[in-house]
C-alpha atoms as a PDB file:
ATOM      1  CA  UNK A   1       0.000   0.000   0.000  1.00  0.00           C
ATOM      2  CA  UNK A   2       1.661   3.170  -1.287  1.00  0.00           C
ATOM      3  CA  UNK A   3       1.334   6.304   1.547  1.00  0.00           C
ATOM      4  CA  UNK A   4      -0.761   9.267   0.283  1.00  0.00           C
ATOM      5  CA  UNK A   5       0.409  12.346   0.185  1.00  0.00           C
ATOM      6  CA  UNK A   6      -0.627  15.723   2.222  1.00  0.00           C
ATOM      7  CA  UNK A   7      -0.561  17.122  -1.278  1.00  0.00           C
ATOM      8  CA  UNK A   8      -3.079  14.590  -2.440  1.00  0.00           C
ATOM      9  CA  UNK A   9      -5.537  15.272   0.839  1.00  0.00           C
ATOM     10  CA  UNK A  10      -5.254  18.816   0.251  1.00  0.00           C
ATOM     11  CA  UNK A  11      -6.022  18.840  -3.718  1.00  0.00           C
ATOM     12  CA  UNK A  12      -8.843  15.450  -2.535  1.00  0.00           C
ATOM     13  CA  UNK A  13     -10.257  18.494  -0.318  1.00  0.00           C
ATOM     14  CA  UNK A  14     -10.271  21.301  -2.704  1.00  0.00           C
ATOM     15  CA  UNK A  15     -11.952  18.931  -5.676  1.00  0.00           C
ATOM     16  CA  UNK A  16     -15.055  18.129  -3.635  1.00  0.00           C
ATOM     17  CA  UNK A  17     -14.515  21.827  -1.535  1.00  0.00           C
ATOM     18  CA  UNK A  18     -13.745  24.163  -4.201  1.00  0.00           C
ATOM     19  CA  UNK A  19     -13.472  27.421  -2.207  1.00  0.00           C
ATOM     20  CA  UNK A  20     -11.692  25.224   0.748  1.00  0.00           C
ATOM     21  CA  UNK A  21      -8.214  26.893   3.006  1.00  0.00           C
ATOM     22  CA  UNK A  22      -6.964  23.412   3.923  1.00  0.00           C
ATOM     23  CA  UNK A  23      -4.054  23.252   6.097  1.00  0.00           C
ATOM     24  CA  UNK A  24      -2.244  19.596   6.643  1.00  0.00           C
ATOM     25  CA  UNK A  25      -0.009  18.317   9.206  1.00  0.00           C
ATOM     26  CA  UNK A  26       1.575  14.655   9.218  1.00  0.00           C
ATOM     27  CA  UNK A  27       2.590  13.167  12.878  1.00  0.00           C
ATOM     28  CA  UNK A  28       3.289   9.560  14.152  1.00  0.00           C
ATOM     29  CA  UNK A  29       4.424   8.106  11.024  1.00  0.00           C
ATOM     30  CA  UNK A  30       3.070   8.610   7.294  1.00  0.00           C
ATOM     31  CA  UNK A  31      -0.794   7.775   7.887  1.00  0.00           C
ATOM     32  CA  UNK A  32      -1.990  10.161  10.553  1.00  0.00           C
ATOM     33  CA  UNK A  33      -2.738  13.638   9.557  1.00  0.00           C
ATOM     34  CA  UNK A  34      -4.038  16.631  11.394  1.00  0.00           C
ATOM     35  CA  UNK A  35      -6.159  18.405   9.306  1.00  0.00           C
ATOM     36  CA  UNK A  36      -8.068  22.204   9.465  1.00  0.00           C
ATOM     37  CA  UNK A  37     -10.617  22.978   6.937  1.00  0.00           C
ATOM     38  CA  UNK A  38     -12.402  26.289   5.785  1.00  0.00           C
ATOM     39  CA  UNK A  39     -15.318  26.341   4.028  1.00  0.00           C
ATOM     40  CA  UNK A  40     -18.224  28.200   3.130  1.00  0.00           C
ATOM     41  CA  UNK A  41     -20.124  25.333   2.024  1.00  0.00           C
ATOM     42  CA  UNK A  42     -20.046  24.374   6.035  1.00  0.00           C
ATOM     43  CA  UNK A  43     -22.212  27.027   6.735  1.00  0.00           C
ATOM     44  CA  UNK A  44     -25.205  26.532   8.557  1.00  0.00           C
ATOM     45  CA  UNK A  45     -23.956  22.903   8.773  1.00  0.00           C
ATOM     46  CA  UNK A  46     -23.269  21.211  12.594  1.00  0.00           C
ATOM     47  CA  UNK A  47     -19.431  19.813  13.305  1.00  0.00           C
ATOM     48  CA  UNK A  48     -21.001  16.153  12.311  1.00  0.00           C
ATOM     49  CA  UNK A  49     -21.827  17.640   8.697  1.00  0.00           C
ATOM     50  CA  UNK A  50     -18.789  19.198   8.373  1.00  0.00           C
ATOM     51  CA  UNK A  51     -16.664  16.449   8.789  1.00  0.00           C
ATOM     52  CA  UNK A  52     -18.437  13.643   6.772  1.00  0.00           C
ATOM     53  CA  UNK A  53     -17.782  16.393   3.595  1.00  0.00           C
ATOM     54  CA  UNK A  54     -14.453  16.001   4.906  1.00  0.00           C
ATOM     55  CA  UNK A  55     -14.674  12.162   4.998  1.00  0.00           C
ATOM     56  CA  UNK A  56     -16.525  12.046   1.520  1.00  0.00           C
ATOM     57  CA  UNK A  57     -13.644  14.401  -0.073  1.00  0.00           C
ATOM     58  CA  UNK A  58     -11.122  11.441   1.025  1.00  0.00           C
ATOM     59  CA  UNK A  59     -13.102   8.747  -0.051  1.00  0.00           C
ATOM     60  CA  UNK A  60     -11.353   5.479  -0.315  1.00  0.00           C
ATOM     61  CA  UNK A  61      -7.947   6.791   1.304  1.00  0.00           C
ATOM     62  CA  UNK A  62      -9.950   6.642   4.662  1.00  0.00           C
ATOM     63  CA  UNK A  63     -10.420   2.845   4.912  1.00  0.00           C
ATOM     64  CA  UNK A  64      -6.648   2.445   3.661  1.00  0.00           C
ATOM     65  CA  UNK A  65      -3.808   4.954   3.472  1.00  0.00           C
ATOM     66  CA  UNK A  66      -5.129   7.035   6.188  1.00  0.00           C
ATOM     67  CA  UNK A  67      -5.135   5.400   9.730  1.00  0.00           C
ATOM     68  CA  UNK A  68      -5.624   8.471  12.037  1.00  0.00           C
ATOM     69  CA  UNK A  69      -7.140  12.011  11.065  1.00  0.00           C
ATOM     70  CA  UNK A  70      -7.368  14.805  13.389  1.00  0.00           C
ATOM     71  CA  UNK A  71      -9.951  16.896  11.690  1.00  0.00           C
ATOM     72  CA  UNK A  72     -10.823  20.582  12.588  1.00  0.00           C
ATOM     73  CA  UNK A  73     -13.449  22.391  10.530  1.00  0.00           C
ATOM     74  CA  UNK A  74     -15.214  25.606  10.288  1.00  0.00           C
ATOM     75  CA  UNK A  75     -17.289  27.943   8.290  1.00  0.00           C
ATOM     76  CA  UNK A  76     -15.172  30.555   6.282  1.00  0.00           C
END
């Protein structure tokens, strides 16, 4: 199994969250990330919301390259 990116969650992010300020942070190895999204599409939308967009973006990479995400979102 070949380790993704942070380049390839950030451009994952911005295809499915156009308008999206994603910021990207490897620790503990190559498959947990701490991630911070931006969005206006979260508006109006509960933490919940928010991060299955987040989850959707990643698609796939979730059940396999990425063991551990520490996601932060919020309305731009």
């Amino acid at each position: 199994m070949m380790a993704v990116q942070i380049d390839d969650i950030k451009k994952l992010i911005v295809k499915s969250l156009p308008d999206a300020k994603v910021d990207v942070n490897c620790y503990s190895g190559d498959d947990h990330f701490e991630v911070t999204v931006v969005s206006s599409a979260f508006a109006g939308k509960n933490r919940i919301l928010q991060h299955k967009m987040v989850y959707a973006a990643l698609g796939d990479h979730m059940r396999a390259e990425i063991h551990a995400l520490a996601l932060k979102t919020r309305a731009s």
